[in-house]
C-alpha atoms as a PDB file:
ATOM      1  CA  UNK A   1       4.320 -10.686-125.804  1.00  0.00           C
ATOM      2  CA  UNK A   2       7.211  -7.841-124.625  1.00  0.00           C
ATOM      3  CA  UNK A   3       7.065  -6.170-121.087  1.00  0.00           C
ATOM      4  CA  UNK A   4       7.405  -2.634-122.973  1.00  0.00           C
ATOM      5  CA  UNK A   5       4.500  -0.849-121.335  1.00  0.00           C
ATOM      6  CA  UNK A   6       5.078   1.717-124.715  1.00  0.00           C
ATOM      7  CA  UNK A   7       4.087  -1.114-127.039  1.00  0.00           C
ATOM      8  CA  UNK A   8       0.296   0.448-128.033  1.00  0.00           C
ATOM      9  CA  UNK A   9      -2.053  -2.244-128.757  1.00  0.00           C
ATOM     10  CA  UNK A  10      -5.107  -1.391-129.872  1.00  0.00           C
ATOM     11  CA  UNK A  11      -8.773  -3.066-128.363  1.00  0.00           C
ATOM     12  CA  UNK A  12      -9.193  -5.271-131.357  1.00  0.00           C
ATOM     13  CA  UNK A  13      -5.474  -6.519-131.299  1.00  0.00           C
ATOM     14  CA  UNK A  14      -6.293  -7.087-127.299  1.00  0.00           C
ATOM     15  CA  UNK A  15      -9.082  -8.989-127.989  1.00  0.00           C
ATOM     16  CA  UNK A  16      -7.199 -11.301-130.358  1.00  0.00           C
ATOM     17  CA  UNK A  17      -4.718 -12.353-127.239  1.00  0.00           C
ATOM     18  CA  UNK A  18      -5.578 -15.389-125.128  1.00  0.00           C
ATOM     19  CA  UNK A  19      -6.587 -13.796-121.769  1.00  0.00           C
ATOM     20  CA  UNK A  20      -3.108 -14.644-119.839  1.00  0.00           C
ATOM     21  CA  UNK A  21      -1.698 -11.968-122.638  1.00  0.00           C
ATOM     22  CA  UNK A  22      -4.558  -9.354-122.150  1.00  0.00           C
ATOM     23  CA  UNK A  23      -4.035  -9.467-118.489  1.00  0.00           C
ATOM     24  CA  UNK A  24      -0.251  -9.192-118.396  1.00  0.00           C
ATOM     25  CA  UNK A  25      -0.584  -6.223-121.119  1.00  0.00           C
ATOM     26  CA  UNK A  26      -2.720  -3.910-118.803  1.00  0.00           C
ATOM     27  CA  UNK A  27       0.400  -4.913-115.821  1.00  0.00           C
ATOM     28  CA  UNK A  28       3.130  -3.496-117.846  1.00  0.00           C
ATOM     29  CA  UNK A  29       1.037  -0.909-119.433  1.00  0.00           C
ATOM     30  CA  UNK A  30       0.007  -0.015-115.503  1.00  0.00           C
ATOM     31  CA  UNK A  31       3.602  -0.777-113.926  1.00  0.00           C
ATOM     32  CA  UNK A  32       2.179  -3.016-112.128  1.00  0.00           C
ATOM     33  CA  UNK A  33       4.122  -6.128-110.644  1.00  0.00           C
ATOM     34  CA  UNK A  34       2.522  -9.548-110.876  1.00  0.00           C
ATOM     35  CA  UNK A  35       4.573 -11.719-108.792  1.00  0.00           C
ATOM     36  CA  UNK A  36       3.131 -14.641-107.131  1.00  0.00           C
ATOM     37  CA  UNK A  37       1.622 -13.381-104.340  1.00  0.00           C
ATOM     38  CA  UNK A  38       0.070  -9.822-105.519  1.00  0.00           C
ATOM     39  CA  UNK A  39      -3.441  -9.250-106.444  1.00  0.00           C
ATOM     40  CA  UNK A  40      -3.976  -8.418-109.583  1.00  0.00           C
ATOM     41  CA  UNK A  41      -7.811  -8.079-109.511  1.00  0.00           C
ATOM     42  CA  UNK A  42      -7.900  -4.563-110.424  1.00  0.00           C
ATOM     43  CA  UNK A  43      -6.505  -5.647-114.277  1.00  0.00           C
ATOM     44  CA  UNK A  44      -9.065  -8.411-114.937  1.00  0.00           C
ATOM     45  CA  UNK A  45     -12.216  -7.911-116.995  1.00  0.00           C
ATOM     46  CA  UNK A  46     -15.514  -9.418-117.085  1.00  0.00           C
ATOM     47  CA  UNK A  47     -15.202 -12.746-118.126  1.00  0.00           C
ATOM     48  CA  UNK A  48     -11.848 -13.190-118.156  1.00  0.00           C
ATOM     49  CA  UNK A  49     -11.367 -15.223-115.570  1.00  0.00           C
ATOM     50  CA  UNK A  50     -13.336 -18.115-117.458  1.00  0.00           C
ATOM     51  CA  UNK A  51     -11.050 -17.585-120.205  1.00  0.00           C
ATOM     52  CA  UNK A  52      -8.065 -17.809-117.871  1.00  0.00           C
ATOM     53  CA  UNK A  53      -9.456 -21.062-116.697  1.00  0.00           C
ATOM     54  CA  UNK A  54     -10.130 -22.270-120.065  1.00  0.00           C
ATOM     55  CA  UNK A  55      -6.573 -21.377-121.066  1.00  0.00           C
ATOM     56  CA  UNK A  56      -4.771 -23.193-117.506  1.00  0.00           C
ATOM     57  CA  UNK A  57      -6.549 -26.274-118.479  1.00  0.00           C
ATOM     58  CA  UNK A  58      -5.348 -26.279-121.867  1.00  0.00           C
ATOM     59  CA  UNK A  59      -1.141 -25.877-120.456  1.00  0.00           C
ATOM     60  CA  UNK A  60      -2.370 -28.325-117.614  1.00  0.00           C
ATOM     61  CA  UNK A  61      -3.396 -30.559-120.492  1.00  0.00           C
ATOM     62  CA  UNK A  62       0.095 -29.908-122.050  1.00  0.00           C
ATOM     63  CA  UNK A  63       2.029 -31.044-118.603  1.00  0.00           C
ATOM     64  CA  UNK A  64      -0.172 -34.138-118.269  1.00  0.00           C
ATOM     65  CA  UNK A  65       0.971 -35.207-121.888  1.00  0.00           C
ATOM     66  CA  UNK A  66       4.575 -34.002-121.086  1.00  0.00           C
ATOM     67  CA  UNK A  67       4.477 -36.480-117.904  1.00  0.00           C
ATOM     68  CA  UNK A  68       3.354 -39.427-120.146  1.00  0.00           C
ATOM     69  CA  UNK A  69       0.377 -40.185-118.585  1.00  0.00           C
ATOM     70  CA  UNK A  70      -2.707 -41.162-121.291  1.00  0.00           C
ATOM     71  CA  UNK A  71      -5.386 -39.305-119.966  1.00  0.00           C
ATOM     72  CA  UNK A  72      -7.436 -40.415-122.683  1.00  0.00           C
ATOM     73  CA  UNK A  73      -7.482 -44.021-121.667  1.00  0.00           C
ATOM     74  CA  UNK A  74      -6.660 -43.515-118.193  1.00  0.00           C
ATOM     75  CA  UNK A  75     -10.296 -42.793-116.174  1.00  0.00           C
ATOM     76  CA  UNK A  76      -8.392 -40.731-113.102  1.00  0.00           C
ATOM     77  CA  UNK A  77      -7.132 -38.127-115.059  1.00  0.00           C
ATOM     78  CA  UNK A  78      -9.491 -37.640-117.919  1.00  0.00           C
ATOM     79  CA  UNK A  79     -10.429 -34.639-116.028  1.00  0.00           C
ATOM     80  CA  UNK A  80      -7.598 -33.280-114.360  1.00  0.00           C
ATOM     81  CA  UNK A  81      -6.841 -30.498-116.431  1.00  0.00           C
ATOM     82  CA  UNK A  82     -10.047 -28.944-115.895  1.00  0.00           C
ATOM     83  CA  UNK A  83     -10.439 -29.810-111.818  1.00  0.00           C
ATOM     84  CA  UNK A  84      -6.415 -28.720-111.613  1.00  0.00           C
ATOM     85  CA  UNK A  85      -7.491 -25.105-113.756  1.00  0.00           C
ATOM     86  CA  UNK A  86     -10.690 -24.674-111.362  1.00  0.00           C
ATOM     87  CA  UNK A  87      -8.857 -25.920-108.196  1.00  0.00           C
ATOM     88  CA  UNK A  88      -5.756 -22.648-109.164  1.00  0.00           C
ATOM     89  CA  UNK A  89      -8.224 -19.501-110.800  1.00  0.00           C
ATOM     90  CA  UNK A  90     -11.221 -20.273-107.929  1.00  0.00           C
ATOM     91  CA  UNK A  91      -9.814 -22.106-104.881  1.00  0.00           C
ATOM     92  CA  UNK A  92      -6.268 -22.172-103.680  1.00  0.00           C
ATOM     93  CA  UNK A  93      -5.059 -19.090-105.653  1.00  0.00           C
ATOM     94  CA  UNK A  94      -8.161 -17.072-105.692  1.00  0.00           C
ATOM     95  CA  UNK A  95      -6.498 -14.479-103.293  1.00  0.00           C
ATOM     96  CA  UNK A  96      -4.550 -13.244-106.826  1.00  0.00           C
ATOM     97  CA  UNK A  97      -7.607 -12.649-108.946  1.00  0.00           C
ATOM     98  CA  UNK A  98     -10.555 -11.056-107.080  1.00  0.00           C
ATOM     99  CA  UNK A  99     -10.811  -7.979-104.644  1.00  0.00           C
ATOM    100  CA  UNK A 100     -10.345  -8.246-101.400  1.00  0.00           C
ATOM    101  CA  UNK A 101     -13.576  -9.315 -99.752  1.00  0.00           C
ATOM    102  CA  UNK A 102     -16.349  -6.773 -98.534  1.00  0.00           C
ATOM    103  CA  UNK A 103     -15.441  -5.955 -94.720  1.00  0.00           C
ATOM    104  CA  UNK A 104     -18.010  -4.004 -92.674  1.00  0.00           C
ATOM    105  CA  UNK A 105     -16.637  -1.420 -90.430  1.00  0.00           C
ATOM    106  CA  UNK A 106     -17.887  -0.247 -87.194  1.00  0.00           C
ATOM    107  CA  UNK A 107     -16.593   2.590 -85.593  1.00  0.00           C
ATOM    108  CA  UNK A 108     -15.463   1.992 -82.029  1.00  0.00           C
ATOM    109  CA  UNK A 109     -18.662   3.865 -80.279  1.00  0.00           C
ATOM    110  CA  UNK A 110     -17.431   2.574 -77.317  1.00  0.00           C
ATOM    111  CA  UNK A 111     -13.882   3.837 -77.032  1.00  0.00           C
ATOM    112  CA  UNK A 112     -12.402   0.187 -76.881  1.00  0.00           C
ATOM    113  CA  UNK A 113      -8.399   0.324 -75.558  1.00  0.00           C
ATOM    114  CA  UNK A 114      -8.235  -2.833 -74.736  1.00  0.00           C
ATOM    115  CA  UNK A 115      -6.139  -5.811 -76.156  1.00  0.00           C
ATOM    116  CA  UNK A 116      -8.071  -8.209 -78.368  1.00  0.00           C
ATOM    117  CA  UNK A 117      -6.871 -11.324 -80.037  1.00  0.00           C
ATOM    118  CA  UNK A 118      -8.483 -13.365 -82.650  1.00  0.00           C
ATOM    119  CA  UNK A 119      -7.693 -17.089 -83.504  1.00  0.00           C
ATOM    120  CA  UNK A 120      -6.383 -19.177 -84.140  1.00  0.00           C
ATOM    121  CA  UNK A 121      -7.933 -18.752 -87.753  1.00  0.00           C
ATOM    122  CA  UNK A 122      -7.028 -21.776 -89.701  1.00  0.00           C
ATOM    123  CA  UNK A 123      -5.004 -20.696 -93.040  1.00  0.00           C
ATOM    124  CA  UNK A 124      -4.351 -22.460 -96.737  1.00  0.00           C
ATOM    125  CA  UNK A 125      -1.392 -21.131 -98.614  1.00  0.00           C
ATOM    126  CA  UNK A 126       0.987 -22.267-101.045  1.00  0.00           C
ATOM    127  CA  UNK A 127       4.691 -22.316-101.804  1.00  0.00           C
ATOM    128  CA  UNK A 128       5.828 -20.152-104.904  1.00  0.00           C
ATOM    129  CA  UNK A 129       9.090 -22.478-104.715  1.00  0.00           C
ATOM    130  CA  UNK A 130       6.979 -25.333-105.377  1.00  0.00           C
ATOM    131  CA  UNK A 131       3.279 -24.849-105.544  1.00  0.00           C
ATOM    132  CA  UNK A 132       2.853 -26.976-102.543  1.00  0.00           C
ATOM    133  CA  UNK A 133       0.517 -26.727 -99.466  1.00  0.00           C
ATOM    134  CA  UNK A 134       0.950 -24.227 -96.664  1.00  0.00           C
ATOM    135  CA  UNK A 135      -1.469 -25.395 -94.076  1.00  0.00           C
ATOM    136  CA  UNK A 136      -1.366 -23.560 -90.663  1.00  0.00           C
ATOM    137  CA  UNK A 137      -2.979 -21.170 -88.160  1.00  0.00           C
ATOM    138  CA  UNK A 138      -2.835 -17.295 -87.719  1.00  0.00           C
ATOM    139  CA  UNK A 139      -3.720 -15.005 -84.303  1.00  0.00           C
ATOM    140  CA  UNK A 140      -4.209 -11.661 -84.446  1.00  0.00           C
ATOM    141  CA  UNK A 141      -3.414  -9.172 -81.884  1.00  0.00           C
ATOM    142  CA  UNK A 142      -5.475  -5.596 -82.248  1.00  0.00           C
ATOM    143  CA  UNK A 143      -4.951  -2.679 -79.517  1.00  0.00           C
ATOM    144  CA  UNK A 144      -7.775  -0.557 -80.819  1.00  0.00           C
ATOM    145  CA  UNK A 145      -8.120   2.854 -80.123  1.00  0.00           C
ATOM    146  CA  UNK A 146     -10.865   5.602 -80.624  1.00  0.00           C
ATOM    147  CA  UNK A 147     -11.044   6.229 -83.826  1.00  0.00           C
ATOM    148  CA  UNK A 148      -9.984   2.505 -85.244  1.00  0.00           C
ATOM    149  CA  UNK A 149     -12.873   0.612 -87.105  1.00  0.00           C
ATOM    150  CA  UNK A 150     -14.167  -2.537 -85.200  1.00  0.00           C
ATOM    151  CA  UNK A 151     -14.767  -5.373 -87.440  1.00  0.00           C
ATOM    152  CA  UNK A 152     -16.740  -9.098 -87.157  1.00  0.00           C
ATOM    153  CA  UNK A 153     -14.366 -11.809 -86.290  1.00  0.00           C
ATOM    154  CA  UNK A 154     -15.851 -13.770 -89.050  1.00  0.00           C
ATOM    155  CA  UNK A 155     -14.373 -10.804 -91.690  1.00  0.00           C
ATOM    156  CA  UNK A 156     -10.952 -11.843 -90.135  1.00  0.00           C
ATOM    157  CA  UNK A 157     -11.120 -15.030 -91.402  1.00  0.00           C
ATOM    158  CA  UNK A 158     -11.775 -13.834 -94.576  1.00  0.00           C
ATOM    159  CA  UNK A 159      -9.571 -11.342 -95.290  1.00  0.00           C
ATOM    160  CA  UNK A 160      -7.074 -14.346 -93.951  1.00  0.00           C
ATOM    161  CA  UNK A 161      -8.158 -16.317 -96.696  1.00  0.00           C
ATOM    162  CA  UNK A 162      -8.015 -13.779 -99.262  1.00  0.00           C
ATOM    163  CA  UNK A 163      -4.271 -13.169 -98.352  1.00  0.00           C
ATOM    164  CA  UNK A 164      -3.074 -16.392 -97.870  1.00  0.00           C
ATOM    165  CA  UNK A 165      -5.301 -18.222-101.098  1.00  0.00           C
ATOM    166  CA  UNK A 166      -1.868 -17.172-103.617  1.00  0.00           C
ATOM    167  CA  UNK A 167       1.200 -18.670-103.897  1.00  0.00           C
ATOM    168  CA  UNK A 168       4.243 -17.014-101.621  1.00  0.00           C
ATOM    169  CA  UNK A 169       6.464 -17.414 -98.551  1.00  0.00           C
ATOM    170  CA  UNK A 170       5.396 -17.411 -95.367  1.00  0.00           C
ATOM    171  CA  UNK A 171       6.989 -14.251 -94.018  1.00  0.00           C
ATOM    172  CA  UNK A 172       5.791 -12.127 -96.914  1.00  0.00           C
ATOM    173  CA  UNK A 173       2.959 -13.886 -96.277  1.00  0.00           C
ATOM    174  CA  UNK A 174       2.519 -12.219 -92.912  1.00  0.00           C
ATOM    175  CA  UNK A 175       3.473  -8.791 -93.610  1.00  0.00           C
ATOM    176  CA  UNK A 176       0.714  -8.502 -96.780  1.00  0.00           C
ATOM    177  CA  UNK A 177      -1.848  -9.501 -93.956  1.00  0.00           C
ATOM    178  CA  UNK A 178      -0.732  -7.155 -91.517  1.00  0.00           C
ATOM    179  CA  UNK A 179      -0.753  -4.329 -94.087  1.00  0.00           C
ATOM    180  CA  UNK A 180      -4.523  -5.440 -94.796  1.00  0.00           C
ATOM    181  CA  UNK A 181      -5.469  -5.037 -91.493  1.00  0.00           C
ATOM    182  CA  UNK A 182      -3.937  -1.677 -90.379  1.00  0.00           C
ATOM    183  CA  UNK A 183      -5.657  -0.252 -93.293  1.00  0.00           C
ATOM    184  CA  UNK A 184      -8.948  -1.755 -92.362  1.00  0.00           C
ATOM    185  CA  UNK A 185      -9.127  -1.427 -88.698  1.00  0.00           C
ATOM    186  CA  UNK A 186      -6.260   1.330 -88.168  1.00  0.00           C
ATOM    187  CA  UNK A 187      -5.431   0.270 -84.674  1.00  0.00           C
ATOM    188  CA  UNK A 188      -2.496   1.593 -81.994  1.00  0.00           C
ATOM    189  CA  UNK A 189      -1.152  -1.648 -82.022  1.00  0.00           C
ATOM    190  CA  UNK A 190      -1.463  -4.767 -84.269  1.00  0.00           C
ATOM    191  CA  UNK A 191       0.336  -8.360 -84.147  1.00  0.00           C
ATOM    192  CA  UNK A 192       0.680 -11.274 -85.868  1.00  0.00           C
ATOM    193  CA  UNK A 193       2.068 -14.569 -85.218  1.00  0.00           C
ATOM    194  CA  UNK A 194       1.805 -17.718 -87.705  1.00  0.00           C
ATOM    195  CA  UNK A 195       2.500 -20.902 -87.452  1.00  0.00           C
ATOM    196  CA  UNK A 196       2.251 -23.368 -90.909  1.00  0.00           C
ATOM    197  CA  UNK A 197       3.292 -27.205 -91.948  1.00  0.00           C
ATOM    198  CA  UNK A 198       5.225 -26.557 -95.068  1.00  0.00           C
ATOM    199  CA  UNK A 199       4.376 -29.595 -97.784  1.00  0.00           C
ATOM    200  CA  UNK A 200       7.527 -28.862 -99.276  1.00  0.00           C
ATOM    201  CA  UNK A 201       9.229 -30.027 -96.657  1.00  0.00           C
ATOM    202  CA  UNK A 202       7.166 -33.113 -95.815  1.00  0.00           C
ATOM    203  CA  UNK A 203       6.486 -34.035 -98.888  1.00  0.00           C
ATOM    204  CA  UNK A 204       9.487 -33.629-100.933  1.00  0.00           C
ATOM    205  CA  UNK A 205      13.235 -32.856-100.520  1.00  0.00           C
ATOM    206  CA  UNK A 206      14.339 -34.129 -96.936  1.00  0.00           C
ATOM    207  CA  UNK A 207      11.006 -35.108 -96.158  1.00  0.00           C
ATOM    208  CA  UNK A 208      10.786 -33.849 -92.854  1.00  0.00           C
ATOM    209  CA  UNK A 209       7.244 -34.457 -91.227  1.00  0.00           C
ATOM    210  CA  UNK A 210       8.162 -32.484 -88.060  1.00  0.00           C
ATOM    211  CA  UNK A 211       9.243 -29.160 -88.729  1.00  0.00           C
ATOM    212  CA  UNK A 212       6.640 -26.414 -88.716  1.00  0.00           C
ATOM    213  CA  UNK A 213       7.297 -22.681 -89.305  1.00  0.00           C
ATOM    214  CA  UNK A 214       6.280 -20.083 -86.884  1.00  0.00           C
ATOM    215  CA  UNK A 215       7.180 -16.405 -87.358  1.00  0.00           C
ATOM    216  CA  UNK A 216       5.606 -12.778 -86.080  1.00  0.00           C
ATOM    217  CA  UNK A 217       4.924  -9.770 -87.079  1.00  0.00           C
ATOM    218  CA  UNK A 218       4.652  -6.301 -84.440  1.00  0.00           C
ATOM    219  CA  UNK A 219       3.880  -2.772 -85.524  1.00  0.00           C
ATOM    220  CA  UNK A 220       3.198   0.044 -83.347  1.00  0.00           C
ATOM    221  CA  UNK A 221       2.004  -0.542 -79.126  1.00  0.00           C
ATOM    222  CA  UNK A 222       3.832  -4.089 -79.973  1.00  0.00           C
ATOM    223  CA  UNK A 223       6.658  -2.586 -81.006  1.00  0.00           C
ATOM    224  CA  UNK A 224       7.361  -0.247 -78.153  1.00  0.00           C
ATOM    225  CA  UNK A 225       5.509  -1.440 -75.395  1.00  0.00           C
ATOM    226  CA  UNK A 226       7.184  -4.411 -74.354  1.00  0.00           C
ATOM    227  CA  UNK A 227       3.878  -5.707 -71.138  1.00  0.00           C
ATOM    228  CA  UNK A 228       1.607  -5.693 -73.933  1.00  0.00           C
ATOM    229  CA  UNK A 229       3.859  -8.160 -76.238  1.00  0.00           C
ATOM    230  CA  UNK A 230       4.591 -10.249 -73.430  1.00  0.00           C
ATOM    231  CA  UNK A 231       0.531  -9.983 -72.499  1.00  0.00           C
ATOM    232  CA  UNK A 232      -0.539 -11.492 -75.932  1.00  0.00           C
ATOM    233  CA  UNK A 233       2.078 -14.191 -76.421  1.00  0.00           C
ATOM    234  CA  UNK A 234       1.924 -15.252 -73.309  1.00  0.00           C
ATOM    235  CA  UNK A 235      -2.116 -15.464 -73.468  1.00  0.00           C
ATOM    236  CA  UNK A 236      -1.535 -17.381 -76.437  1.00  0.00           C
ATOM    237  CA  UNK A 237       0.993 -19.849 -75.177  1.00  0.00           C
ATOM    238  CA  UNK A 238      -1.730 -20.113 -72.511  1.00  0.00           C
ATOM    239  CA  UNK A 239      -4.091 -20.997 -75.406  1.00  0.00           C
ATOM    240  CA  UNK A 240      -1.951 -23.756 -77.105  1.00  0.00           C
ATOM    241  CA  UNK A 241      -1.265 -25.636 -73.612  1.00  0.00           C
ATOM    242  CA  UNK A 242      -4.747 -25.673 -72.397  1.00  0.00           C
END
């Protein structure tokens, strides 16, 4: 199909494209991006997902055969197209193709000012290089003010998941998760620090089992207030060493 967002199409010539098409159609049409790591919820129908399942296992099918390996003989992999195509649309790159999760907000009755820090929350990611595991852990820094909205530490977690669960790089990674939360909870101050195992690393290339990845991310009271970024990291390093 061509990228020109002008090329009309009506519904019943949409309907006639496998879902992948339909999908990509309403992105161009919208100017939307659809790299790796965005979430392109907002474009997908009812149903389609299924079909986009349906469609991955059939091109997972294709790869199998491509590799030479006889699935129809071969017991293991008789069904490995369809676990890989479930494993990609509902579990490790989920993040890409639903909303964000339902957060309740509370509003900070209390006038809260205090630093709070959440973690470590244990994260799943993936490579876009490679499509290998990113397995690591994420704290969160929040300097709420008066009018920021609290939220459960369990709805950290998930909106966590919901960043991580997409293929991408680690640093990007970060930032989409930091822009998720200062829109949600709107504090003075919010940071970030991760630290991940990359699989494409251990697993392939120099096969390095010990080198892990750890990177931050400050905005606002972080940024300029330089006792309150040496109060969380070092109440963190307190939390790793105990």
């Amino acid at each position: 199909m061509s990228d020109n967002p002008k090329l009309f199409r009506s519904e019943a010539e949409l309907a006639e494209m496998p879902a992948s098409e339909r999908i990509r159609y309403r992105l161009v049409d919208a100017h939307c991006r659809y790299h790796a790591n965005d979430n392109i919820a907002d474009h997908i129908r009812e149903g389609e997902l299924s079909e986009l399942k349906a469609e991955v296992q059939a091109n997972m099918q294709r790869v199998l055969r491509s590799l030479v390996i006889d699935t129809d003989s071969d017991h293991n992999t008789q069904d490995t197209a369809k676990r890989v195509a479930k494993m990609f649309i509902e579990e490790v790159f989920r993040g890409r193709y639903v909303p964000m999760p339902a957060v309740t907000e509370f509003p900070n009755v209390s006038r809260l000012n205090e630093l709070m820090i959440v973690g470590p929350i244990t994260v799943r990611s993936a490579c876009s290089h490679h499509l290998c595991p990113i397995l690591g852990r994420v704290w969160i820094g929040i300097l709420p003010n008066e009018h920021s909205n609290l939220i459960g530490l369990s709805k950290y977690a998930r909106v966590c998941d919901w960043v991580m669960s997409r293929p991408q790089i680690q640093e990007e990674a970060v930032v989409m998760l930091a822009d998720a939360l200062q829109e949600r909870v709107k504090p003075d101050g919010l940071a970030i620090v991760m630290e991940a195992d990359h699989f494409c690393m251990h697993w392939r290339g120099v096969k390095d089992n010990d080198t892990a990845m750890t990177n931050s991310m400050m905005r606002g009271a972080f940024l300029k207030d330089h006792n309150l970024r040496r109060e969380f990291l070092t109440l963190l390093s307190k939390k790793n060493n105990a």
